[in-house]
Structure formats: structure tokens, C-alpha cells
PDB file of N, CA and C in Angstrom:
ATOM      1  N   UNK A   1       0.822  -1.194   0.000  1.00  0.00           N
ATOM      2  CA  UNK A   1       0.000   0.000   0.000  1.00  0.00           C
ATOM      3  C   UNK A   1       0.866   1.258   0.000  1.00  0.00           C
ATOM      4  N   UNK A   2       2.228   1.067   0.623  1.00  0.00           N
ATOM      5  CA  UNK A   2       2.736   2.495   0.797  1.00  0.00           C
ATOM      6  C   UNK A   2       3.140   2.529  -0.804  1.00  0.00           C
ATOM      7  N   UNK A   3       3.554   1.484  -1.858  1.00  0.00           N
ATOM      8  CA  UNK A   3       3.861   2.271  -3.311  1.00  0.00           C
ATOM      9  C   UNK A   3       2.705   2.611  -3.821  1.00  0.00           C
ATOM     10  N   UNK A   4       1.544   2.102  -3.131  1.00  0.00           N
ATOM     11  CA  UNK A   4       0.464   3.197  -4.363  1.00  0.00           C
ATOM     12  C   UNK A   4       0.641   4.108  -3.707  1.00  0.00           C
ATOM     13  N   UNK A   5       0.093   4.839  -2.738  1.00  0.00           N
ATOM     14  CA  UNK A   5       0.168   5.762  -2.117  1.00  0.00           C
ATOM     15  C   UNK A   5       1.539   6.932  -2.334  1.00  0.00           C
ATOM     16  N   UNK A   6       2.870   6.236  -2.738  1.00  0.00           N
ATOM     17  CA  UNK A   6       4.033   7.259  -3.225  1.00  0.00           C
ATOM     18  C   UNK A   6       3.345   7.395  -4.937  1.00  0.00           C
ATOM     19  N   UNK A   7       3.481   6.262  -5.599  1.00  0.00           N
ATOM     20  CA  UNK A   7       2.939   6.655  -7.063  1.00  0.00           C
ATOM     21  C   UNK A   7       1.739   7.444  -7.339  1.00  0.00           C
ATOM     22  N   UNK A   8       0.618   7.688  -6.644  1.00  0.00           N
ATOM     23  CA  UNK A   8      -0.314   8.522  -6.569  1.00  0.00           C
ATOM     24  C   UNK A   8       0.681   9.836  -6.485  1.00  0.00           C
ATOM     25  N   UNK A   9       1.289  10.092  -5.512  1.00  0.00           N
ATOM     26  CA  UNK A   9       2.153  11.281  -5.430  1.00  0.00           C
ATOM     27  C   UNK A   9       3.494  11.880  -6.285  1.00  0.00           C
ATOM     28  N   UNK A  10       3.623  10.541  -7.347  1.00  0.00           N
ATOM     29  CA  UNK A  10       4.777  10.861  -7.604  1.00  0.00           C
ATOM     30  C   UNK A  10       4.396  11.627  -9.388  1.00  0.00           C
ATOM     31  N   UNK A  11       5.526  12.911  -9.221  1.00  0.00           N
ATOM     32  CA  UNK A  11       4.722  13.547 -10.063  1.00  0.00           C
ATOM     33  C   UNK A  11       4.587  13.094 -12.121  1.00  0.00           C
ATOM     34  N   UNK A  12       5.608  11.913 -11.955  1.00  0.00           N
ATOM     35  CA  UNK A  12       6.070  11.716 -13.106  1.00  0.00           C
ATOM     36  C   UNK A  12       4.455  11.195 -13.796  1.00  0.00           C
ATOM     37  N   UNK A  13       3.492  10.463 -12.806  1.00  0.00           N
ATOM     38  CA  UNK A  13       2.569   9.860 -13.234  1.00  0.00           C
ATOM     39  C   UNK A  13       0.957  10.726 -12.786  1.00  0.00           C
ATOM     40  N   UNK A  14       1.279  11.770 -12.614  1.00  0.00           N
ATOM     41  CA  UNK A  14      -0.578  12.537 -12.112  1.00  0.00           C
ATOM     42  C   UNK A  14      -1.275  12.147 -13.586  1.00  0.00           C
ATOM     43  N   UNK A  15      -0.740  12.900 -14.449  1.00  0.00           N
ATOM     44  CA  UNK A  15      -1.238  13.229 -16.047  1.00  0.00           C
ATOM     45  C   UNK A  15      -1.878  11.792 -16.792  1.00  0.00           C
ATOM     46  N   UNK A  16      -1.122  11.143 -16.574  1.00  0.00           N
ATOM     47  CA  UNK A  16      -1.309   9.810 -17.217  1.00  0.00           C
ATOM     48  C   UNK A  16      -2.168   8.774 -16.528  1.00  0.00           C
ATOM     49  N   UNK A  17      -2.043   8.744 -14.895  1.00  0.00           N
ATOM     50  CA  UNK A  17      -2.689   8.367 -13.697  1.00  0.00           C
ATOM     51  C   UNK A  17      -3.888   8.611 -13.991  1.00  0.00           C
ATOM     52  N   UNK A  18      -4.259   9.871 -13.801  1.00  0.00           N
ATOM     53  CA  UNK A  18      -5.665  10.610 -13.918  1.00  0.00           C
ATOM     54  C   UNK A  18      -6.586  10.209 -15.678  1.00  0.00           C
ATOM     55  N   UNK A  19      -6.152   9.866 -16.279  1.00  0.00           N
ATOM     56  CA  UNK A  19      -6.742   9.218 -17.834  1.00  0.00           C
ATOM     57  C   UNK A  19      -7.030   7.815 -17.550  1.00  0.00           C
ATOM     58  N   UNK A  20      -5.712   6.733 -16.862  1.00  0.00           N
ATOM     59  CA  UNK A  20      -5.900   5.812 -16.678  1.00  0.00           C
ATOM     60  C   UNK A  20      -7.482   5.377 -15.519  1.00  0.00           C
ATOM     61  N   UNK A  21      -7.243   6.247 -14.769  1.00  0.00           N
ATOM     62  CA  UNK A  21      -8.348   6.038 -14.008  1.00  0.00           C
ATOM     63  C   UNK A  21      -9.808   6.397 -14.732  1.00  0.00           C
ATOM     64  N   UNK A  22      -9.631   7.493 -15.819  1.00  0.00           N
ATOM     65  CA  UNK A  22     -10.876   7.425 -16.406  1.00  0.00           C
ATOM     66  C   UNK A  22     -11.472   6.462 -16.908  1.00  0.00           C
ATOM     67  N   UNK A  23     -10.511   5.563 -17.600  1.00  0.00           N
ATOM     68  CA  UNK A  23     -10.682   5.082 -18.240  1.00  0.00           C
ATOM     69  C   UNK A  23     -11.302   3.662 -17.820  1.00  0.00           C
ATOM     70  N   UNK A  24     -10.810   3.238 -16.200  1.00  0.00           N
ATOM     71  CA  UNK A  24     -11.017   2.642 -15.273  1.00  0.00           C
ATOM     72  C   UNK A  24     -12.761   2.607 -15.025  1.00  0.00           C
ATOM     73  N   UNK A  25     -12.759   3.968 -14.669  1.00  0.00           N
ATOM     74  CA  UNK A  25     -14.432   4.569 -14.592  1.00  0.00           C
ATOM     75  C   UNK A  25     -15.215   3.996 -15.749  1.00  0.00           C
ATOM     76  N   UNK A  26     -14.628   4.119 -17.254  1.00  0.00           N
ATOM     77  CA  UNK A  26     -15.786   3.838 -18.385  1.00  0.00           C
ATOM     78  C   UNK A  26     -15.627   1.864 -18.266  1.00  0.00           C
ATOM     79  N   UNK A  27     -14.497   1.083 -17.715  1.00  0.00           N
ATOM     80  CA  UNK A  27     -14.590  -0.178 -17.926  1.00  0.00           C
ATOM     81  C   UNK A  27     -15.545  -0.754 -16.553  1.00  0.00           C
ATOM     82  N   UNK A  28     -15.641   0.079 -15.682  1.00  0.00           N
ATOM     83  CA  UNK A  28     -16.471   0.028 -14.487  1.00  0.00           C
ATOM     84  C   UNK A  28     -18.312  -0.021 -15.121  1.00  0.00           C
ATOM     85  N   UNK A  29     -18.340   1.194 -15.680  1.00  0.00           N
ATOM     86  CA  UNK A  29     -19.475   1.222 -16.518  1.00  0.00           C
ATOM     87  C   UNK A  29     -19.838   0.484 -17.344  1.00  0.00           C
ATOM     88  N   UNK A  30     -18.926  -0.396 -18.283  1.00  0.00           N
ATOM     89  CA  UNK A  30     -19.595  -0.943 -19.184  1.00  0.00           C
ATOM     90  C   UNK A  30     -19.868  -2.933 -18.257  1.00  0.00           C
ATOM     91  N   UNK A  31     -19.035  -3.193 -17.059  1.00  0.00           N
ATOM     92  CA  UNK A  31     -19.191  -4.112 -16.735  1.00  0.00           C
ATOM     93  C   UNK A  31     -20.233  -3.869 -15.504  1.00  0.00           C
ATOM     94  N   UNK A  32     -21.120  -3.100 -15.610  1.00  0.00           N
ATOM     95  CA  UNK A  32     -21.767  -2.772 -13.986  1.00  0.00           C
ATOM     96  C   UNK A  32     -22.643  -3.720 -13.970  1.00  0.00           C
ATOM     97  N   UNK A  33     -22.920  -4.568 -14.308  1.00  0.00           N
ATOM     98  CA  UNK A  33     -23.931  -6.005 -13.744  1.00  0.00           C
ATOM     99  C   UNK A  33     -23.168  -6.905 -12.857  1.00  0.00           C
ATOM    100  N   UNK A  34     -21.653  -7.052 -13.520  1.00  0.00           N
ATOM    101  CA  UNK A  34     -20.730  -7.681 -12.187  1.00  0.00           C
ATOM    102  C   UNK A  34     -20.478  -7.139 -11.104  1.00  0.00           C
ATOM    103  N   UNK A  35     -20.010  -5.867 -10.689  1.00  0.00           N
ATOM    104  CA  UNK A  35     -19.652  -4.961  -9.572  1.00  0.00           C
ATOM    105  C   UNK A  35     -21.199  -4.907  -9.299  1.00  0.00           C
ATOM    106  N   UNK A  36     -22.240  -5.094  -9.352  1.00  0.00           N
ATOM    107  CA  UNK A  36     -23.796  -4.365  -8.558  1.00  0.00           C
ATOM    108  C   UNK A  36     -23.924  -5.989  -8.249  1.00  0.00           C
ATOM    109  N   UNK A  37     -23.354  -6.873  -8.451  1.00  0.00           N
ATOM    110  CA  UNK A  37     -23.776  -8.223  -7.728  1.00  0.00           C
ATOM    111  C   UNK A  37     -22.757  -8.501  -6.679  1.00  0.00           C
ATOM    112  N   UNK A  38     -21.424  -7.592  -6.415  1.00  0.00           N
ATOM    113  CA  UNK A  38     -20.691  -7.704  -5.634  1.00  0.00           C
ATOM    114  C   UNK A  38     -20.318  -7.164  -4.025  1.00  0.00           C
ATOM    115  N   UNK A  39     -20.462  -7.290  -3.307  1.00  0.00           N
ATOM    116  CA  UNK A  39     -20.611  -6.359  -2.238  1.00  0.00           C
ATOM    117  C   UNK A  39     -19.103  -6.085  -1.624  1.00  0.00           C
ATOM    118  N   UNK A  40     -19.192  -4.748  -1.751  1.00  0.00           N
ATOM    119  CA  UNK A  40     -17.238  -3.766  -0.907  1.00  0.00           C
ATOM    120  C   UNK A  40     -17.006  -4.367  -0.325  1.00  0.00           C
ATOM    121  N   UNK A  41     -16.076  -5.242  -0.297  1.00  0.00           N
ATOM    122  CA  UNK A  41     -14.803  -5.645   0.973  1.00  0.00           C
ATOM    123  C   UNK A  41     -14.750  -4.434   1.976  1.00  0.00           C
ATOM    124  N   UNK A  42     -14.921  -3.703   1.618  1.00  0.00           N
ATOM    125  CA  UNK A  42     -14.580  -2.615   2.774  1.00  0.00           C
ATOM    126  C   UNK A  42     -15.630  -2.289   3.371  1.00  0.00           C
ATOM    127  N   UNK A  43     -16.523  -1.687   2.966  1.00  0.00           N
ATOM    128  CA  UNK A  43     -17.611  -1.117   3.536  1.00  0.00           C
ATOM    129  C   UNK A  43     -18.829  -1.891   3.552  1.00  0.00           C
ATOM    130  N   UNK A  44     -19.086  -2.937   2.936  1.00  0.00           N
ATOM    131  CA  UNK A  44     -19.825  -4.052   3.313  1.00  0.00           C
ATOM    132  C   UNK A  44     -20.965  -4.080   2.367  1.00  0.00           C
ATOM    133  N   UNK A  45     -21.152  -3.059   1.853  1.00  0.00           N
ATOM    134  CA  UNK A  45     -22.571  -2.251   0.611  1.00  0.00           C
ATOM    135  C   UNK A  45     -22.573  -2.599  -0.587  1.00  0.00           C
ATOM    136  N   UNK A  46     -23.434  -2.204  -1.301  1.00  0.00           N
ATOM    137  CA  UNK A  46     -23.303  -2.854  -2.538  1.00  0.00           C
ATOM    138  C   UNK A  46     -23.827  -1.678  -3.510  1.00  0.00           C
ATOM    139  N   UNK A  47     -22.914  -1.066  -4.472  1.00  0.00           N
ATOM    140  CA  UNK A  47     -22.573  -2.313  -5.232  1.00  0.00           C
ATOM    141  C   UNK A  47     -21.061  -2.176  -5.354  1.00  0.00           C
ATOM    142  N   UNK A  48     -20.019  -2.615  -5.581  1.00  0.00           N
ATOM    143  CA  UNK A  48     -18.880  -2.950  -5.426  1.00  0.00           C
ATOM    144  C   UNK A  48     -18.222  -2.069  -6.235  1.00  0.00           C
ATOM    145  N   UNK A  49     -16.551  -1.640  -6.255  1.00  0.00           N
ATOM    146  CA  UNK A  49     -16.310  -0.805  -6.969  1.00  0.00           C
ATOM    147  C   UNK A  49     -14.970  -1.122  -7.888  1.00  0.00           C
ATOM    148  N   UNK A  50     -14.217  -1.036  -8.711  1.00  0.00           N
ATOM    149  CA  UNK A  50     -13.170  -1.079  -9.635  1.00  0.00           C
ATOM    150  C   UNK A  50     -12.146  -0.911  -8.811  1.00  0.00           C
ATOM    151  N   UNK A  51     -12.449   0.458  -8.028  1.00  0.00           N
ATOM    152  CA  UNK A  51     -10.918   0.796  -7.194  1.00  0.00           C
ATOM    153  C   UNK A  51     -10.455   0.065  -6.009  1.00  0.00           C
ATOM    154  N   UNK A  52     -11.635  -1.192  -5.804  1.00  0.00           N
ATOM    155  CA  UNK A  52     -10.931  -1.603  -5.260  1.00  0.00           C
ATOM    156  C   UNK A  52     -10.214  -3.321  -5.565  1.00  0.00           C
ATOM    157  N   UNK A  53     -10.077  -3.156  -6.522  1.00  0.00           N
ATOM    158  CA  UNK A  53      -9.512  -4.011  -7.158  1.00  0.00           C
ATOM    159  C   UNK A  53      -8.032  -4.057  -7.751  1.00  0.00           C
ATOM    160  N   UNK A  54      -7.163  -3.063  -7.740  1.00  0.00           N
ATOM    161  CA  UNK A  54      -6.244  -2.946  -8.139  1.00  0.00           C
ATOM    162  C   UNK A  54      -5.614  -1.667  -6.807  1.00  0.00           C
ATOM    163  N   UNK A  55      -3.942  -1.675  -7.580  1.00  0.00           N
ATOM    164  CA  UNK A  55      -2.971  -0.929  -6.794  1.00  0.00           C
ATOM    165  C   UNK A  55      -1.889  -0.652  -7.669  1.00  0.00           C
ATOM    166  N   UNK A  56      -1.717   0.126  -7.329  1.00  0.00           N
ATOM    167  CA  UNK A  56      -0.036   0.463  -8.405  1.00  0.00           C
ATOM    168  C   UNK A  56       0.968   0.341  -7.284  1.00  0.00           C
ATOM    169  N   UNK A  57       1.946   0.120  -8.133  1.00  0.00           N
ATOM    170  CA  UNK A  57       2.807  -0.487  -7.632  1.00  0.00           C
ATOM    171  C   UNK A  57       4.527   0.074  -8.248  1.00  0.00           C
ATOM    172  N   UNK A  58       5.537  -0.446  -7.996  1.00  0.00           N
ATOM    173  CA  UNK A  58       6.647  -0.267  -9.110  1.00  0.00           C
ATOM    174  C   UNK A  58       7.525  -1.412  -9.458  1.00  0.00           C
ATOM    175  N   UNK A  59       7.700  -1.620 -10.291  1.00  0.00           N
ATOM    176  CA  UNK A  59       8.403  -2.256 -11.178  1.00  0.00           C
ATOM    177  C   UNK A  59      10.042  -2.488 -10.418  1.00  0.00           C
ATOM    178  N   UNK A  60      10.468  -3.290 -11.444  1.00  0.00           N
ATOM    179  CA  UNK A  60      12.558  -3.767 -10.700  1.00  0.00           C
ATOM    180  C   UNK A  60      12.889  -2.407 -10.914  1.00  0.00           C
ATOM    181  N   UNK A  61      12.734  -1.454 -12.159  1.00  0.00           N
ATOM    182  CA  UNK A  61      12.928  -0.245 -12.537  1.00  0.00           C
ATOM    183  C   UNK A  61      12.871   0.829 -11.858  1.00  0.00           C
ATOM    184  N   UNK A  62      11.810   0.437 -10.992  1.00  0.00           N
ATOM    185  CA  UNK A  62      11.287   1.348 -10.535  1.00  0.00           C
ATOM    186  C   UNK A  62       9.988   2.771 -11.311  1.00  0.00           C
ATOM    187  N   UNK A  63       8.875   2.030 -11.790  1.00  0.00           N
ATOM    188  CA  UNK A  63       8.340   2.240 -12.649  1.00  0.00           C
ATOM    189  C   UNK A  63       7.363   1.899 -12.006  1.00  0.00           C
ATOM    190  N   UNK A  64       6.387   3.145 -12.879  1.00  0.00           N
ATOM    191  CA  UNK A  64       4.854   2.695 -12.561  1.00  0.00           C
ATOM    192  C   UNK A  64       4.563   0.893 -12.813  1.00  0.00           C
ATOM    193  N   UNK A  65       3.843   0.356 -12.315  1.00  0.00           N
ATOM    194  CA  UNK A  65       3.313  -0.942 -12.649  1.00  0.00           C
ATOM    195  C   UNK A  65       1.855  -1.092 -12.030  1.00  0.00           C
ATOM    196  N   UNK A  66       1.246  -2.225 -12.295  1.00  0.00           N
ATOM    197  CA  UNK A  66      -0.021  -2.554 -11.992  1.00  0.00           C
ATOM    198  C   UNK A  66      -0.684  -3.779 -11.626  1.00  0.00           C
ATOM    199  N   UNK A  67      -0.894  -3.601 -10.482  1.00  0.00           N
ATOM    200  CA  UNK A  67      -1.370  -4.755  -9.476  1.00  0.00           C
ATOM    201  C   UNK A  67      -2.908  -5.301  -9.400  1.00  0.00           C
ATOM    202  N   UNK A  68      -2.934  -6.293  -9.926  1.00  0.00           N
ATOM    203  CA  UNK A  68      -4.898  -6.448 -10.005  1.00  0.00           C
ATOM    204  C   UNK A  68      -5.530  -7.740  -9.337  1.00  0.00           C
ATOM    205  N   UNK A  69      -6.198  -7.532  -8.577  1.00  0.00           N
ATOM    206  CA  UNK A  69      -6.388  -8.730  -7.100  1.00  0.00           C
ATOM    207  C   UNK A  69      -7.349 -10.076  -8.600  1.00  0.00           C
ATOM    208  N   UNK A  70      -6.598 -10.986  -7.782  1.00  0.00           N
ATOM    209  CA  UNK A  70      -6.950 -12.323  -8.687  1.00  0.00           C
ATOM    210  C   UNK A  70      -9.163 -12.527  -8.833  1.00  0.00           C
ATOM    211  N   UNK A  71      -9.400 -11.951  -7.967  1.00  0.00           N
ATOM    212  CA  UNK A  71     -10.783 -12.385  -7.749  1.00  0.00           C
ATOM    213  C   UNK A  71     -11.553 -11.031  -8.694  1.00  0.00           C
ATOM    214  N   UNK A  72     -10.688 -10.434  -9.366  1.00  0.00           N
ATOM    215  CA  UNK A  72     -11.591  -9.745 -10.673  1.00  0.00           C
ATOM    216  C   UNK A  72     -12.205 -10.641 -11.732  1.00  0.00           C
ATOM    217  N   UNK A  73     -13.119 -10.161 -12.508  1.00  0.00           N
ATOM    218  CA  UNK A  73     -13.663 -11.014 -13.965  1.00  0.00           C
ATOM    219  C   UNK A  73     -12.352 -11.016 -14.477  1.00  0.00           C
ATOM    220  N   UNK A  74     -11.666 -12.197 -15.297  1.00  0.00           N
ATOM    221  CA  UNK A  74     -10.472 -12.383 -15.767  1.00  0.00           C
ATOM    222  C   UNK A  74     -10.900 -11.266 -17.295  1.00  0.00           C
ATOM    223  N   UNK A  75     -11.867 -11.197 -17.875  1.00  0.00           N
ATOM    224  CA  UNK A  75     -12.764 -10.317 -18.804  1.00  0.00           C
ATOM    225  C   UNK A  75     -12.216  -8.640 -18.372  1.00  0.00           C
ATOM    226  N   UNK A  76     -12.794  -8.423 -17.496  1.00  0.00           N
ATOM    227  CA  UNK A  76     -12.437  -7.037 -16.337  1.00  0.00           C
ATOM    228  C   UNK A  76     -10.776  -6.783 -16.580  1.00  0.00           C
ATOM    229  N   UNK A  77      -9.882  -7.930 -15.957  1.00  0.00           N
ATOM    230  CA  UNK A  77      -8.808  -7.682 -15.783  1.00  0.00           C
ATOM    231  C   UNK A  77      -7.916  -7.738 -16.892  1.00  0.00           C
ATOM    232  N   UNK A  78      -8.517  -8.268 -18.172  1.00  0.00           N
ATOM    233  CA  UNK A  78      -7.834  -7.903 -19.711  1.00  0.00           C
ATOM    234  C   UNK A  78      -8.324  -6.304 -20.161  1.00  0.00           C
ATOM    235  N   UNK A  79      -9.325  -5.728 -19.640  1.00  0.00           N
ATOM    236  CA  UNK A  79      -9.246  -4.664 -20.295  1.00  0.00           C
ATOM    237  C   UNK A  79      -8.695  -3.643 -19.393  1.00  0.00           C
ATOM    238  N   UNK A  80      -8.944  -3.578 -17.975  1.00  0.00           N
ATOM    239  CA  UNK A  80      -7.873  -2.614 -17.121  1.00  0.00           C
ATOM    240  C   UNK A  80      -6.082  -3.158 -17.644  1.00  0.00           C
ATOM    241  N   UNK A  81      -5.834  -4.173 -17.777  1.00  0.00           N
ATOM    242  CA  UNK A  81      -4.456  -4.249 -18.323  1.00  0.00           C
ATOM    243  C   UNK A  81      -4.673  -4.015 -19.754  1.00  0.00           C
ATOM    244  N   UNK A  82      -4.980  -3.496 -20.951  1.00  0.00           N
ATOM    245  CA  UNK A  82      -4.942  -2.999 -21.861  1.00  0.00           C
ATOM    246  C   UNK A  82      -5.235  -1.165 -22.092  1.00  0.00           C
ATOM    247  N   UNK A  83      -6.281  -0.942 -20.791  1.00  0.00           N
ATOM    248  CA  UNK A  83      -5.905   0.379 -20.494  1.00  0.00           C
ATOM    249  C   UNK A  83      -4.378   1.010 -20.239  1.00  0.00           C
ATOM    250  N   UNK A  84      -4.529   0.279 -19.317  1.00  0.00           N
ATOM    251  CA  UNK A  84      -2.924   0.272 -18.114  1.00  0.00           C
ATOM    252  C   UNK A  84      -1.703   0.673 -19.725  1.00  0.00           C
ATOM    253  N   UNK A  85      -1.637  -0.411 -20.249  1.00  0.00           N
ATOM    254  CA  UNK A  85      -0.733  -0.515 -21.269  1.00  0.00           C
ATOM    255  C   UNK A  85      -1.047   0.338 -22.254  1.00  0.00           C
ATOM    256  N   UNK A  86      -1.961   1.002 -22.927  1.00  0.00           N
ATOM    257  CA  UNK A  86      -2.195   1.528 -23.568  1.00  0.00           C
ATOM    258  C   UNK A  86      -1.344   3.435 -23.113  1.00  0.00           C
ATOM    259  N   UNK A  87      -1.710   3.452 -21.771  1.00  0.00           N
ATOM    260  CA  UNK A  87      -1.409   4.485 -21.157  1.00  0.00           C
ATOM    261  C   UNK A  87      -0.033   4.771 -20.581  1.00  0.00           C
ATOM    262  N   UNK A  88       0.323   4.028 -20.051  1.00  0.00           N
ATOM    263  CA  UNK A  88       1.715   3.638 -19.601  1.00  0.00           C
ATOM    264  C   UNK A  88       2.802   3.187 -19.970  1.00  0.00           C
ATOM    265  N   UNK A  89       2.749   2.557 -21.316  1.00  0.00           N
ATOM    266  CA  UNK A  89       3.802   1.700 -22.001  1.00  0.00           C
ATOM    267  C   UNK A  89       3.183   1.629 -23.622  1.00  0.00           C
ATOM    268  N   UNK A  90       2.778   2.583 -24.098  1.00  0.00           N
ATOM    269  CA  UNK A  90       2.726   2.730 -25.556  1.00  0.00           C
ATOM    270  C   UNK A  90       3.727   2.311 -26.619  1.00  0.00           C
ATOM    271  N   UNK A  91       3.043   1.797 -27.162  1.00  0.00           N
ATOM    272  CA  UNK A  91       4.170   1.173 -28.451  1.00  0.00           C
ATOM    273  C   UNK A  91       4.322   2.480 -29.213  1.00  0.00           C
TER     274      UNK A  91
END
């Protein structure tokens, strides 16, 4: 938890961070029949949310990277890692 919490802060990634997460938001939206059958680990309510499913993290490099808890839709977790990559590591 403390590298998301530095990578949230670190300034190399706000710009790119802040898209990725949009983008997070529209894959949240288009899967909302899974997350509204899920209830927050945290707060106990429903309906469940994206953010809490992942963490950033860093790399051997020391590089943004991306952490995504195994109990996502494996569906879910190909398109947050194609965001991720799309945003972060462009060809």
C-alpha cells in the first residue's frame, strides 16, 4: 500500500494516472452487472467498486506498474491491463 500511495504522489505519473483512471471509470461502466452483484470488501454495501480491485505499484525499474487482485472477472482484468498498457507503455 505504501507504493500506491508514493505513485499517486509521484509527479512523473498525475497526467497519465488521472486518464488511466478514467478510463477505469468507463470499464467500471460498461461491466456494472458484475460490480452491482458484488458487495465492498470494505464497507460491506453494494454495489462494489473497480478501485478496489487494483494498486499500483513499481516495477525492478522502478516504474509505474499494476497490481490487479486475482478475484476480478479475468474479462475485467484484460481490459484494465490494456488500459494500463495503452497508457503507460505505448508502443
Amino acid at each position: 500500500m505504501n507504493q500506491h500511495l508514493a505513485i499517486i504522489a509521484d509527479p512523473r505519473y498525475v497526467k497519465r494516472r488521472e486518464l488511466f483512471e478514467i478510463k477505469l471509470a468507463a470499464i467500471q461502466q460498461r461491466n456494472d452487472y458484475w460490480f452491482k452483484h458484488r458487495v465492498n470488501m470494505t464497507t460491506g454495501e453494494y454495489p462494489d467498486r473497480i478501485y478496489n480491485y487494483f494498486r499500483y505499484c513499481y516495477d525492478h525499474q522502478h516504474n509505474i506498474d499494476l497490481y490487479l487482485k486475482e478475484n476480478l472477472l479475468a474479462e475485467i482484468k484484460q481490459e484494465c491491463l490494456l488500459a494500463f498498457n495503452e497508457i503507460f507503455r505505448p508502443q
